[in-house]
PDB file of N, CA and C in Angstrom:
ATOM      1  N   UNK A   1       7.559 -51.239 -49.534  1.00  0.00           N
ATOM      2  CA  UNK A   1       6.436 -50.806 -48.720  1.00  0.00           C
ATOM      3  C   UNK A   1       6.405 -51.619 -47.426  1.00  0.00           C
ATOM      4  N   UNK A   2       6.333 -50.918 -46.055  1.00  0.00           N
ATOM      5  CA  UNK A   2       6.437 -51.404 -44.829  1.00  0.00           C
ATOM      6  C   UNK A   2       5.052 -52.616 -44.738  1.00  0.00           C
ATOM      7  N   UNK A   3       5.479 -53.753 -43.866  1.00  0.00           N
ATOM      8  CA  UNK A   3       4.150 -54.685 -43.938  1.00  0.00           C
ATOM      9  C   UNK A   3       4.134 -54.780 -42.795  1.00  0.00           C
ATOM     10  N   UNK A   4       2.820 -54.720 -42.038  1.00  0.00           N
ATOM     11  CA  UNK A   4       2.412 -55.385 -40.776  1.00  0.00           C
ATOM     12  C   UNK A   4       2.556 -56.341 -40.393  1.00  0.00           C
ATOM     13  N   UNK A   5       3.649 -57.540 -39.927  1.00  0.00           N
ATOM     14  CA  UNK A   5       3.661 -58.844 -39.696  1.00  0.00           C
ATOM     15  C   UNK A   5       2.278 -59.490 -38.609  1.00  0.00           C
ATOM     16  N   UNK A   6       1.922 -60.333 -39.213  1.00  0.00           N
ATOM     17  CA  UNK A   6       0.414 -61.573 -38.511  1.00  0.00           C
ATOM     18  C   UNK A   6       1.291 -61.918 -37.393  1.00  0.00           C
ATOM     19  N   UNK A   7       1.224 -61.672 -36.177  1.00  0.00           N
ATOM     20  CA  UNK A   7       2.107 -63.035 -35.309  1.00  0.00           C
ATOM     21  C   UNK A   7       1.080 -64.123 -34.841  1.00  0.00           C
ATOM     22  N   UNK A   8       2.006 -64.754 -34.090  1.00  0.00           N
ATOM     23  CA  UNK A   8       1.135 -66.285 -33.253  1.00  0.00           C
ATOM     24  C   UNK A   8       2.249 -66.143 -32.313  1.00  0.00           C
ATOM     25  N   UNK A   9       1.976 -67.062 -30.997  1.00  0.00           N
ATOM     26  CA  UNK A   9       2.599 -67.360 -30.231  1.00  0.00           C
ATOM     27  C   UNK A   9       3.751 -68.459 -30.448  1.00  0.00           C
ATOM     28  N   UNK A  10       3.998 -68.792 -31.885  1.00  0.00           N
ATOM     29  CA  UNK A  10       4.937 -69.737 -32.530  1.00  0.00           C
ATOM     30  C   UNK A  10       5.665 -68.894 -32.863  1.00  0.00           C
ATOM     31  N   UNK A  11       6.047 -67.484 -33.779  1.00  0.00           N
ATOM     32  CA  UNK A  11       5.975 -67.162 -34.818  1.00  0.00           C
ATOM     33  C   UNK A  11       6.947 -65.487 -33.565  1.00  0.00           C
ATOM     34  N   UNK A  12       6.266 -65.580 -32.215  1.00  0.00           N
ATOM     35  CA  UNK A  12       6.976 -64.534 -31.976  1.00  0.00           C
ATOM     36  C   UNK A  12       8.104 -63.713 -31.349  1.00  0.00           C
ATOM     37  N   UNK A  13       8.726 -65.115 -31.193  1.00  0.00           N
ATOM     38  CA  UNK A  13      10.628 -64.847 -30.604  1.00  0.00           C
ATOM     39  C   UNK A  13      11.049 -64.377 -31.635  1.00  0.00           C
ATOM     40  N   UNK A  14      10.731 -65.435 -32.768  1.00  0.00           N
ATOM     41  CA  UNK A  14      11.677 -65.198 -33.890  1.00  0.00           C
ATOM     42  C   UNK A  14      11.272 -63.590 -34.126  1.00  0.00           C
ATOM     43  N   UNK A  15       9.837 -63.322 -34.422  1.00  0.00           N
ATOM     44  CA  UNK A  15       9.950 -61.950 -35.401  1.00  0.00           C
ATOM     45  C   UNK A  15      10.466 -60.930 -34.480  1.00  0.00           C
ATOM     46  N   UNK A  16      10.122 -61.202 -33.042  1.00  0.00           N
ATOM     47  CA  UNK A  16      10.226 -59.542 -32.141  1.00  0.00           C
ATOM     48  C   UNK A  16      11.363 -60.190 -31.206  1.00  0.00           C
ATOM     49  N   UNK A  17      11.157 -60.782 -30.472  1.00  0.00           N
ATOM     50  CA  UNK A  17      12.641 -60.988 -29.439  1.00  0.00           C
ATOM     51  C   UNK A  17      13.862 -60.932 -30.184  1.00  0.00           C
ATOM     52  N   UNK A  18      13.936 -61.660 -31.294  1.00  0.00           N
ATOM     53  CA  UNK A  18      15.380 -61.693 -31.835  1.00  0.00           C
ATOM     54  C   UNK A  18      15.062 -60.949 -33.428  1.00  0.00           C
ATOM     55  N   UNK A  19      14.265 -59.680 -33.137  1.00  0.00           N
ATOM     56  CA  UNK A  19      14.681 -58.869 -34.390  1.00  0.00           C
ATOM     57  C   UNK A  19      15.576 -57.754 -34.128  1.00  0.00           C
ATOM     58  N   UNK A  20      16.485 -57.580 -35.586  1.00  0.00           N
ATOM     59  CA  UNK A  20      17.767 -56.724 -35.628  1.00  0.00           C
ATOM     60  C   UNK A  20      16.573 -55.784 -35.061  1.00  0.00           C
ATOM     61  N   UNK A  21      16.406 -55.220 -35.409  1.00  0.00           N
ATOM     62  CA  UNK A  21      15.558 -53.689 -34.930  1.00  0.00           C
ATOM     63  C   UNK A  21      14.896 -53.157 -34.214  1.00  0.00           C
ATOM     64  N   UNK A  22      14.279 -52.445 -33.552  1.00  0.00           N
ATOM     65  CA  UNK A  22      12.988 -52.364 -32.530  1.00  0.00           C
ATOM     66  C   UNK A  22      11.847 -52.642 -33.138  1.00  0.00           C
ATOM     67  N   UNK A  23      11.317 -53.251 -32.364  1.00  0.00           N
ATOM     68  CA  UNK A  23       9.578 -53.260 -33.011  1.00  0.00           C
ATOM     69  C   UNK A  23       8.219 -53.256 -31.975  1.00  0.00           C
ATOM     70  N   UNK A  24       7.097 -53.039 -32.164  1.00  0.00           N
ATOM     71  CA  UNK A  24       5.844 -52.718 -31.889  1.00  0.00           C
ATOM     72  C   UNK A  24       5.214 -53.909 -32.384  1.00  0.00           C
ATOM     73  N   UNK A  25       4.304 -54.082 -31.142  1.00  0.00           N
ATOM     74  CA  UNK A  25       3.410 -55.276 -31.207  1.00  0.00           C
ATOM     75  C   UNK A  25       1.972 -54.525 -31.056  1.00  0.00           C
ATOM     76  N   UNK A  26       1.197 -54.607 -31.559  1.00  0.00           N
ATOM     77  CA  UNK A  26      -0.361 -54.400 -31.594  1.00  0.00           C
ATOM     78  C   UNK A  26      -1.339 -54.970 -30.946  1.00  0.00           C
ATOM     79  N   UNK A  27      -1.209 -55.542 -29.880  1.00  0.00           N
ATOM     80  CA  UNK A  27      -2.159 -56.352 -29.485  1.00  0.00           C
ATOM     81  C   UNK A  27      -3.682 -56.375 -29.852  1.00  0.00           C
ATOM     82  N   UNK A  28      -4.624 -56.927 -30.363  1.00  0.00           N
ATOM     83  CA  UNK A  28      -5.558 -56.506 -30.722  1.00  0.00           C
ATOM     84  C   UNK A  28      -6.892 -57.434 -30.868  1.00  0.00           C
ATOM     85  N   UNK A  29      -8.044 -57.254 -31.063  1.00  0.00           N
ATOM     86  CA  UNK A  29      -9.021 -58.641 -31.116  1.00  0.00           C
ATOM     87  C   UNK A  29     -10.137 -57.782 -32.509  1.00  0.00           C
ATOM     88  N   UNK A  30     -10.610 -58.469 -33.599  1.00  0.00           N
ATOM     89  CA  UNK A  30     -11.113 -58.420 -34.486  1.00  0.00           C
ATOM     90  C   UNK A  30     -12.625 -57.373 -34.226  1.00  0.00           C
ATOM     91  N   UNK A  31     -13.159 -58.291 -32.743  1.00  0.00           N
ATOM     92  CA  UNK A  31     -15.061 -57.553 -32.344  1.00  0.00           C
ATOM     93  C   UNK A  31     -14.102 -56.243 -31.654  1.00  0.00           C
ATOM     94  N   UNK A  32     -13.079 -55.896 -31.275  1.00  0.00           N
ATOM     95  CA  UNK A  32     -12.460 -54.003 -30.470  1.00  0.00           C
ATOM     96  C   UNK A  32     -12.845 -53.071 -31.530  1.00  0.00           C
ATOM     97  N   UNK A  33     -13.376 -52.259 -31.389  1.00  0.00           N
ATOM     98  CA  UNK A  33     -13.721 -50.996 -31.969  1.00  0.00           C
ATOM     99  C   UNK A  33     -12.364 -50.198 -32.510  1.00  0.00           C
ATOM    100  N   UNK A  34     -12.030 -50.096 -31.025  1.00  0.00           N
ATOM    101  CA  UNK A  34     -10.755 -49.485 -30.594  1.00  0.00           C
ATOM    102  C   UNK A  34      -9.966 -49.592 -31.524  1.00  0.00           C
ATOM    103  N   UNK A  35      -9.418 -51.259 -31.640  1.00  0.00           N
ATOM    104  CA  UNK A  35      -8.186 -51.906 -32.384  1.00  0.00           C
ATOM    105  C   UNK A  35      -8.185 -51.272 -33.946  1.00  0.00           C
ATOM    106  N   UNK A  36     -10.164 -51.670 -34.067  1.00  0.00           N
ATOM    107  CA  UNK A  36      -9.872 -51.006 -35.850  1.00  0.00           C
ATOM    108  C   UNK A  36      -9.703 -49.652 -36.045  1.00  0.00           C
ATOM    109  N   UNK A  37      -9.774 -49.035 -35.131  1.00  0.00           N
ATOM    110  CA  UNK A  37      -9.389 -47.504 -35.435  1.00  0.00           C
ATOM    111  C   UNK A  37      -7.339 -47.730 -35.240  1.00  0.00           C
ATOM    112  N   UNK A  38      -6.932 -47.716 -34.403  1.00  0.00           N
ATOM    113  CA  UNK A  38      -5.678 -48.184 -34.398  1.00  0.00           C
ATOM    114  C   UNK A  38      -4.877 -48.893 -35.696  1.00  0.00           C
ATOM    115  N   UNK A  39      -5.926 -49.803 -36.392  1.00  0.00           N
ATOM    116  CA  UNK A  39      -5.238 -50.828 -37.469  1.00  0.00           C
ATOM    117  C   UNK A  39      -4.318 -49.794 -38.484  1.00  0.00           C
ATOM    118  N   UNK A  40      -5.274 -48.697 -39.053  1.00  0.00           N
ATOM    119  CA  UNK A  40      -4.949 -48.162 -40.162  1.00  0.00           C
ATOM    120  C   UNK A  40      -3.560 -46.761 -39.845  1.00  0.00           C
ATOM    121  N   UNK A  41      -3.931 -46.717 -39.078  1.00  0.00           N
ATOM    122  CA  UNK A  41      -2.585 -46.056 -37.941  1.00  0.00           C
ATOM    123  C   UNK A  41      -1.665 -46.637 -38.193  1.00  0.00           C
ATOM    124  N   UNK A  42      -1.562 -48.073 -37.621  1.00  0.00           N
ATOM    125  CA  UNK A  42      -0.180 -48.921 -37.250  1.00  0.00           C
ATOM    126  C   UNK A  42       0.724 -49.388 -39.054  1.00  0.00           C
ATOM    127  N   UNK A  43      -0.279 -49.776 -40.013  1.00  0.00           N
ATOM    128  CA  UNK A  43      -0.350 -49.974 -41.403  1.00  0.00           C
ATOM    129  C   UNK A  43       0.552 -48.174 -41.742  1.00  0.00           C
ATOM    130  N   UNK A  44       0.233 -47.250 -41.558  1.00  0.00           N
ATOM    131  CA  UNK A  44       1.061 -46.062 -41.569  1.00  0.00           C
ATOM    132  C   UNK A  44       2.413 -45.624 -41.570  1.00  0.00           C
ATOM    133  N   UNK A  45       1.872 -45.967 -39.982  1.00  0.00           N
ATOM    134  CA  UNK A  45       4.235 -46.283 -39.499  1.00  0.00           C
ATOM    135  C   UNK A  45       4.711 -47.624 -39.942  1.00  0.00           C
ATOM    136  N   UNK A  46       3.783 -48.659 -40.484  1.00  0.00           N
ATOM    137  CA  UNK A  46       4.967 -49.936 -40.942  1.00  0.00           C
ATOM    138  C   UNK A  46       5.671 -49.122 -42.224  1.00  0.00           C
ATOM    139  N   UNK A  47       4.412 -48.062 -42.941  1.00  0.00           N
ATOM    140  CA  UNK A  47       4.696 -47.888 -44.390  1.00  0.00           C
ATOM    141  C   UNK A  47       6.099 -46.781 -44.157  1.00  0.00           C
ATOM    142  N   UNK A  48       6.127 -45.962 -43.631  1.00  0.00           N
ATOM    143  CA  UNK A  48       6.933 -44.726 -42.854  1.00  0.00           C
ATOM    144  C   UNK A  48       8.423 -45.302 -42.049  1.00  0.00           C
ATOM    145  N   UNK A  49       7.838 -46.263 -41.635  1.00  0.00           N
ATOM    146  CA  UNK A  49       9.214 -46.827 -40.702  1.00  0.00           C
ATOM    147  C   UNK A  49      10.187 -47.705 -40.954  1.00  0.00           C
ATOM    148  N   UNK A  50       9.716 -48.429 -42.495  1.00  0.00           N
ATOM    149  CA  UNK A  50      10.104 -49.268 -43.298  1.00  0.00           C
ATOM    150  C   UNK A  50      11.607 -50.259 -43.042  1.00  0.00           C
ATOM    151  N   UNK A  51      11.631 -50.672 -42.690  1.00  0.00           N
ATOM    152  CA  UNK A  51      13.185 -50.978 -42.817  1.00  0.00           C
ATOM    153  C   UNK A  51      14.110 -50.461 -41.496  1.00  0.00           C
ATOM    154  N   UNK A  52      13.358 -49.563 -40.504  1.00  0.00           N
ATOM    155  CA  UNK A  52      14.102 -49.305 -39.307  1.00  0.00           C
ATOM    156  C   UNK A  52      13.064 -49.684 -37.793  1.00  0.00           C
ATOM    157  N   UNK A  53      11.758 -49.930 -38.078  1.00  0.00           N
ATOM    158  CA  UNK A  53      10.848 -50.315 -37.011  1.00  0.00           C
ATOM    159  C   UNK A  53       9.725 -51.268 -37.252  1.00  0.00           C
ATOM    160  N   UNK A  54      10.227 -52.810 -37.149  1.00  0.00           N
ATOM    161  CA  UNK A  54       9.296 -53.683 -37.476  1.00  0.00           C
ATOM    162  C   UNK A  54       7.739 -53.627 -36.563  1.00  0.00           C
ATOM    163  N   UNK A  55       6.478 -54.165 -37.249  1.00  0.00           N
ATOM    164  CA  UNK A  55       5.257 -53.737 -36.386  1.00  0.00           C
ATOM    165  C   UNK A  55       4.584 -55.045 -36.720  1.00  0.00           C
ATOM    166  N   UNK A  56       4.335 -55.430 -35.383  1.00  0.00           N
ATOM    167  CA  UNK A  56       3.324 -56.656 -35.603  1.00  0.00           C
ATOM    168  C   UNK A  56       2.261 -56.469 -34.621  1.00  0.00           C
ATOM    169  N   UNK A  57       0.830 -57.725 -35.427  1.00  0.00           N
ATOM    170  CA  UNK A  57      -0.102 -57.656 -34.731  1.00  0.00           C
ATOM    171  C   UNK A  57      -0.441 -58.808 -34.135  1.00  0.00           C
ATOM    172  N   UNK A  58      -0.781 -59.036 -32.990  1.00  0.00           N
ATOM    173  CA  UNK A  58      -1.228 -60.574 -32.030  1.00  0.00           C
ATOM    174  C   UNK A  58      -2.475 -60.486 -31.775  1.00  0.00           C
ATOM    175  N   UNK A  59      -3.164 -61.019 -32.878  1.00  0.00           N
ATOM    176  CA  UNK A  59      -5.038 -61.256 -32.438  1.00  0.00           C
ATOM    177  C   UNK A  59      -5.012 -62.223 -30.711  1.00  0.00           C
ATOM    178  N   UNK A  60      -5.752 -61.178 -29.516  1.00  0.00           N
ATOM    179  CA  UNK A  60      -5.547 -62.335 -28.670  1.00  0.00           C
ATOM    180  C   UNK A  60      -6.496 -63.134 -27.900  1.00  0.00           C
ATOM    181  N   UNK A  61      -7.452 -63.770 -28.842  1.00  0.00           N
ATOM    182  CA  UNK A  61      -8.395 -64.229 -29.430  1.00  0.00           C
ATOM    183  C   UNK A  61      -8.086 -65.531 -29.251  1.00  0.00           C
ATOM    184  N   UNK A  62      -6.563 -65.571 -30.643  1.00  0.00           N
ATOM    185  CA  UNK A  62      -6.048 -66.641 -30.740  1.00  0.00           C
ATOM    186  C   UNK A  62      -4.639 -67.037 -30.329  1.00  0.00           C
ATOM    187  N   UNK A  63      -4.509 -66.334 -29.180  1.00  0.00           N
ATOM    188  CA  UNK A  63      -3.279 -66.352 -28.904  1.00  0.00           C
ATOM    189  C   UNK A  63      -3.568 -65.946 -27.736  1.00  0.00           C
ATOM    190  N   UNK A  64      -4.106 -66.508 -26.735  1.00  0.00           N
ATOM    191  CA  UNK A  64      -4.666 -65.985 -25.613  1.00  0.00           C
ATOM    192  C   UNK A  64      -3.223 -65.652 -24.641  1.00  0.00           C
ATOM    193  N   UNK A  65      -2.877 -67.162 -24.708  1.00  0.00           N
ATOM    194  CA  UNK A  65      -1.809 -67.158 -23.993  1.00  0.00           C
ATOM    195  C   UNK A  65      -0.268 -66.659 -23.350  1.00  0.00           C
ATOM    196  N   UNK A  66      -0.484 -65.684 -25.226  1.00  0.00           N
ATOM    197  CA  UNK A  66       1.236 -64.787 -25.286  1.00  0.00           C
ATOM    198  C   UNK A  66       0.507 -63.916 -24.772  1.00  0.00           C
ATOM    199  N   UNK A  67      -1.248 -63.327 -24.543  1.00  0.00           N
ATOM    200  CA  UNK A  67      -1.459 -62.040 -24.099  1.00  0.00           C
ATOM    201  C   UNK A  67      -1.764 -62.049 -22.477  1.00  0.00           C
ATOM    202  N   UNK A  68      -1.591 -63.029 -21.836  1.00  0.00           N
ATOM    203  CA  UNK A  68      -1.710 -63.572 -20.787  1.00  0.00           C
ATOM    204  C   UNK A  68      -0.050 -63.484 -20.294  1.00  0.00           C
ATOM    205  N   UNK A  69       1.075 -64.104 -20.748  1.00  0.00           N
ATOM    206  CA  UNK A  69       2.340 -63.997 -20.389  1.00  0.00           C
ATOM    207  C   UNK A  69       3.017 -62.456 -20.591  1.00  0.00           C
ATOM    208  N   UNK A  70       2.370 -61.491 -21.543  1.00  0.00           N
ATOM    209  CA  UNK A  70       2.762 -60.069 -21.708  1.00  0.00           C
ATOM    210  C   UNK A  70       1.815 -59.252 -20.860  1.00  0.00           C
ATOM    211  N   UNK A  71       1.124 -59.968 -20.057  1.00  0.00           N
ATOM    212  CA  UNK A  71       0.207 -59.033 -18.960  1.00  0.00           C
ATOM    213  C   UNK A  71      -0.305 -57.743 -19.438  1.00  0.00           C
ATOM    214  N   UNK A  72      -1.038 -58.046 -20.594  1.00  0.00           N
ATOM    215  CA  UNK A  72      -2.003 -57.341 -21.623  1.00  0.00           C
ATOM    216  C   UNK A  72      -3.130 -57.500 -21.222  1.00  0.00           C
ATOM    217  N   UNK A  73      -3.569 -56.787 -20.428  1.00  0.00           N
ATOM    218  CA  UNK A  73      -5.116 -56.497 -19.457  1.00  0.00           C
ATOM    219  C   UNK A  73      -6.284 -55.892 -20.651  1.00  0.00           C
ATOM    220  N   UNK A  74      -6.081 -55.065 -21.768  1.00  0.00           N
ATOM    221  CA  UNK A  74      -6.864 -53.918 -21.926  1.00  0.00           C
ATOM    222  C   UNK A  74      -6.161 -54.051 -23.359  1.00  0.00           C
ATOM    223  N   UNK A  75      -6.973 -53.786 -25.008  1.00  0.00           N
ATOM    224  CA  UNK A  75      -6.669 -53.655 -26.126  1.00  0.00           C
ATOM    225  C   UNK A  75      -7.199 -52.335 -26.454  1.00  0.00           C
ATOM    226  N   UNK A  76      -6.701 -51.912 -27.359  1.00  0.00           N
ATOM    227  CA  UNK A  76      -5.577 -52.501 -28.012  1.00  0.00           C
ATOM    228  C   UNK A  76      -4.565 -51.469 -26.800  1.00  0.00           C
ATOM    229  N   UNK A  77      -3.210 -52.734 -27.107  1.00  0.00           N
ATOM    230  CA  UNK A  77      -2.282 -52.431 -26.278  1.00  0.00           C
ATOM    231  C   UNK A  77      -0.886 -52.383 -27.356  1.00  0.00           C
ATOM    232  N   UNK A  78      -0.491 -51.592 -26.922  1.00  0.00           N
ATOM    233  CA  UNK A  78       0.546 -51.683 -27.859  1.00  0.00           C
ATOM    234  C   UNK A  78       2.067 -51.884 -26.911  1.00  0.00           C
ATOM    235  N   UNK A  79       3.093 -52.375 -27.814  1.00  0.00           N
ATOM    236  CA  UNK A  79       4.104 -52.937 -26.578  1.00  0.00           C
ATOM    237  C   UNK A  79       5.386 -52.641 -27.727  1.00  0.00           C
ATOM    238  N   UNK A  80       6.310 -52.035 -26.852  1.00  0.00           N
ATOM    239  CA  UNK A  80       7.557 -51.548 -28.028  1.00  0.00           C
ATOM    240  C   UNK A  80       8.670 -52.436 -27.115  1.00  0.00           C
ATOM    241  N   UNK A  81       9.350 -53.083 -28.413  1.00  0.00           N
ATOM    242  CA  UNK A  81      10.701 -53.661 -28.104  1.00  0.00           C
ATOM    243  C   UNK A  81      11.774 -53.294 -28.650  1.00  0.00           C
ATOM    244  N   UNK A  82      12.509 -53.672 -28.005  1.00  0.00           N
ATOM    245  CA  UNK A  82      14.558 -52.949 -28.034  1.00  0.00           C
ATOM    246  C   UNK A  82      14.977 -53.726 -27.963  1.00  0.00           C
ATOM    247  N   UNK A  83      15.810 -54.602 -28.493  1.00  0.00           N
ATOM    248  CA  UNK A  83      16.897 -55.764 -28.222  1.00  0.00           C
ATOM    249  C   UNK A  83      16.219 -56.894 -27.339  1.00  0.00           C
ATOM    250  N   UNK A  84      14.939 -57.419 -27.448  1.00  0.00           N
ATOM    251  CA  UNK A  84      14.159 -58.033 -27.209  1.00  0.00           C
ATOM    252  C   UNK A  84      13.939 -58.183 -26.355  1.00  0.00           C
ATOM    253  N   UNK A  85      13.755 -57.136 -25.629  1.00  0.00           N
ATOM    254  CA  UNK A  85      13.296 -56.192 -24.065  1.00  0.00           C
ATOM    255  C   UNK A  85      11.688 -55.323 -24.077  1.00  0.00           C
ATOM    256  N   UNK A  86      11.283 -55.398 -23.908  1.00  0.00           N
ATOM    257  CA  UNK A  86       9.650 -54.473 -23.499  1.00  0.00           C
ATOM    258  C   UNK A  86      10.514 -53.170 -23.308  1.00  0.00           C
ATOM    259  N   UNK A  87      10.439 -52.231 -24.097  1.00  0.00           N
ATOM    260  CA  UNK A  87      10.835 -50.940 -23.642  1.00  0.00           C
ATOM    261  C   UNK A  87      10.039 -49.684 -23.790  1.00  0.00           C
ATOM    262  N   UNK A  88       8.300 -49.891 -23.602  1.00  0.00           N
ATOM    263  CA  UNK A  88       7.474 -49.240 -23.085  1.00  0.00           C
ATOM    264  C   UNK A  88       5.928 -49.976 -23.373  1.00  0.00           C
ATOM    265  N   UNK A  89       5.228 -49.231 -23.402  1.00  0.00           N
ATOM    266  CA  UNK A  89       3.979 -49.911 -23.564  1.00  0.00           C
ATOM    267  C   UNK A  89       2.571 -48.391 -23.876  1.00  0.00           C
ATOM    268  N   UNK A  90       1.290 -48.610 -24.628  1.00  0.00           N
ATOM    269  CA  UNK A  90       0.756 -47.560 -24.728  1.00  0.00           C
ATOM    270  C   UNK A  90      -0.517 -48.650 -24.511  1.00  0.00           C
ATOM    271  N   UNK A  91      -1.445 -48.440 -23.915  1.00  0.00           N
ATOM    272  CA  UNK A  91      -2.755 -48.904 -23.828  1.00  0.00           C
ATOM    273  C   UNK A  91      -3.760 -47.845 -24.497  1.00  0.00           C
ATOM    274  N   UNK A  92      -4.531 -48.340 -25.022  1.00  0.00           N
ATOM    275  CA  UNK A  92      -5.754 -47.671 -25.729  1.00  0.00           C
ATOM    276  C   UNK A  92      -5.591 -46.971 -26.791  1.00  0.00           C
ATOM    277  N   UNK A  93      -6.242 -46.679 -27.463  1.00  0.00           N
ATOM    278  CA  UNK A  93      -6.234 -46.001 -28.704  1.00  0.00           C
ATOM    279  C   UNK A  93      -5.095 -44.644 -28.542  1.00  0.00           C
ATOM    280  N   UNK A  94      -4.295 -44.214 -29.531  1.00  0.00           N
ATOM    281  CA  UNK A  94      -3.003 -43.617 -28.970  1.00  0.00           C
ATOM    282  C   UNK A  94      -3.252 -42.891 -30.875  1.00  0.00           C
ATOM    283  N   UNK A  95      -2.449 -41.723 -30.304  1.00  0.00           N
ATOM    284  CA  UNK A  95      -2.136 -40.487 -31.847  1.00  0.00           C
ATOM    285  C   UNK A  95      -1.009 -41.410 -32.765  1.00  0.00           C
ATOM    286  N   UNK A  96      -1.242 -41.026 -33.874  1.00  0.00           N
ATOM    287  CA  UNK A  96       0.280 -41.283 -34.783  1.00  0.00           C
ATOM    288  C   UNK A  96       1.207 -40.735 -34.074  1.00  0.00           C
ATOM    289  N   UNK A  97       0.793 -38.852 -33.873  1.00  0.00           N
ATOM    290  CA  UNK A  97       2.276 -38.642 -33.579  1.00  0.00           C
ATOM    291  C   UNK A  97       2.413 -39.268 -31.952  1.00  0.00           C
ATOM    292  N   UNK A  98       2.172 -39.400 -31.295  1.00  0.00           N
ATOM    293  CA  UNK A  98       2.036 -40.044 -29.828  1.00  0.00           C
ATOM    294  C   UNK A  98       2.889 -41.310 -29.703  1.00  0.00           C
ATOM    295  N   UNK A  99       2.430 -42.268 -30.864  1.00  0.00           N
ATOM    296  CA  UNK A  99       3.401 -43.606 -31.362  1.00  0.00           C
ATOM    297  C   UNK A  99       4.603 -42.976 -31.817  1.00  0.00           C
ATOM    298  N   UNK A 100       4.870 -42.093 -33.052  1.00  0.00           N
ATOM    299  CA  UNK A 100       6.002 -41.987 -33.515  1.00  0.00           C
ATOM    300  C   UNK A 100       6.864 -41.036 -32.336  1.00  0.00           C
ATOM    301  N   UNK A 101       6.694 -40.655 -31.370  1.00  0.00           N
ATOM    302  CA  UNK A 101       7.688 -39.889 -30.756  1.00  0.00           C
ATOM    303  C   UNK A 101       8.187 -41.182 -29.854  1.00  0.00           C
ATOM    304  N   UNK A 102       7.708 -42.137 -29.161  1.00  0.00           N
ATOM    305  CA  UNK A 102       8.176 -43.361 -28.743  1.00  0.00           C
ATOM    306  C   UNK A 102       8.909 -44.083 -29.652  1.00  0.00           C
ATOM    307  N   UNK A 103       8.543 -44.443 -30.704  1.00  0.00           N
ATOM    308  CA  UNK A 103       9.020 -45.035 -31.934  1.00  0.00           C
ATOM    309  C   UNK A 103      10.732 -44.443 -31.821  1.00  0.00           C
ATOM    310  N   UNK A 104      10.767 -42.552 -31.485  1.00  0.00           N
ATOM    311  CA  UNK A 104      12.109 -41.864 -31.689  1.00  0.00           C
ATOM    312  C   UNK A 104      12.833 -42.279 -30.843  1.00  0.00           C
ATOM    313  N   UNK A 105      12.112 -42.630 -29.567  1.00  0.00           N
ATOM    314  CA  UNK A 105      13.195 -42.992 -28.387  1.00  0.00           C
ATOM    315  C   UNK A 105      14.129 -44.098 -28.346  1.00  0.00           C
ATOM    316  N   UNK A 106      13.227 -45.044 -29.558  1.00  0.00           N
ATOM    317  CA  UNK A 106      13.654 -46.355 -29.222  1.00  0.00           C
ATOM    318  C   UNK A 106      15.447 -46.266 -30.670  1.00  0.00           C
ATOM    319  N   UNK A 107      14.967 -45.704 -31.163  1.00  0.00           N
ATOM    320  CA  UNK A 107      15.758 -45.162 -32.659  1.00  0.00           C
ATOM    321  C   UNK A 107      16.801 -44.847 -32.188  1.00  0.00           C
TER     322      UNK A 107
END
């Protein structure tokens, strides 16, 4: 079963810059409305994407700083990586299928 990885600003070369695979970052803050509608979404495609599209989330709350260096203005933001490259970005609350057709590009 696909898992949502917790990041930190310690925690996130290793999981997303230098992961075999593409992956999605969640940017998100606990009081966003937004984010919790998004959460159960993103929990979806980890379960669906299992093993070919890692998905993590960066509370940036507590991690002000990685959301400050990824010039993350606006949550939830979502940020897709390729060979540990930014290779698009979706701001605001966004469809499953809306994510998964980006998700295809990166595939």
């Amino acid at each position: 079963m696909g898992k949502v990885v917790e990041l930190s600003g310690s925690t996130f070369e290793q999981e997303i810059i230098k992961s075999e695979i593409p992956s999605i970052v969640d940017f998100f803050a606990e009081w966003c409305m937004p984010c919790k509608v998004m959460g159960p979404v993103m929990d979806e495609i980890a379960n669906e994407f299992d093993g070919r599209v890692k998905i993590g989330k960066l509370n940036i709350d507590e991690n002000a700083e990685m959301a400050t260096n990824m010039t993350v203005m606006n949550i939830p933001t979502l940020i897709f990586f390729k060979d540990g490259q930014e290779a698009g970005r979706v701001t605001g609350v966004a469809s499953k299928d809306a994510i998964i057709t980006k998700i295809q590009e990166l595939l």
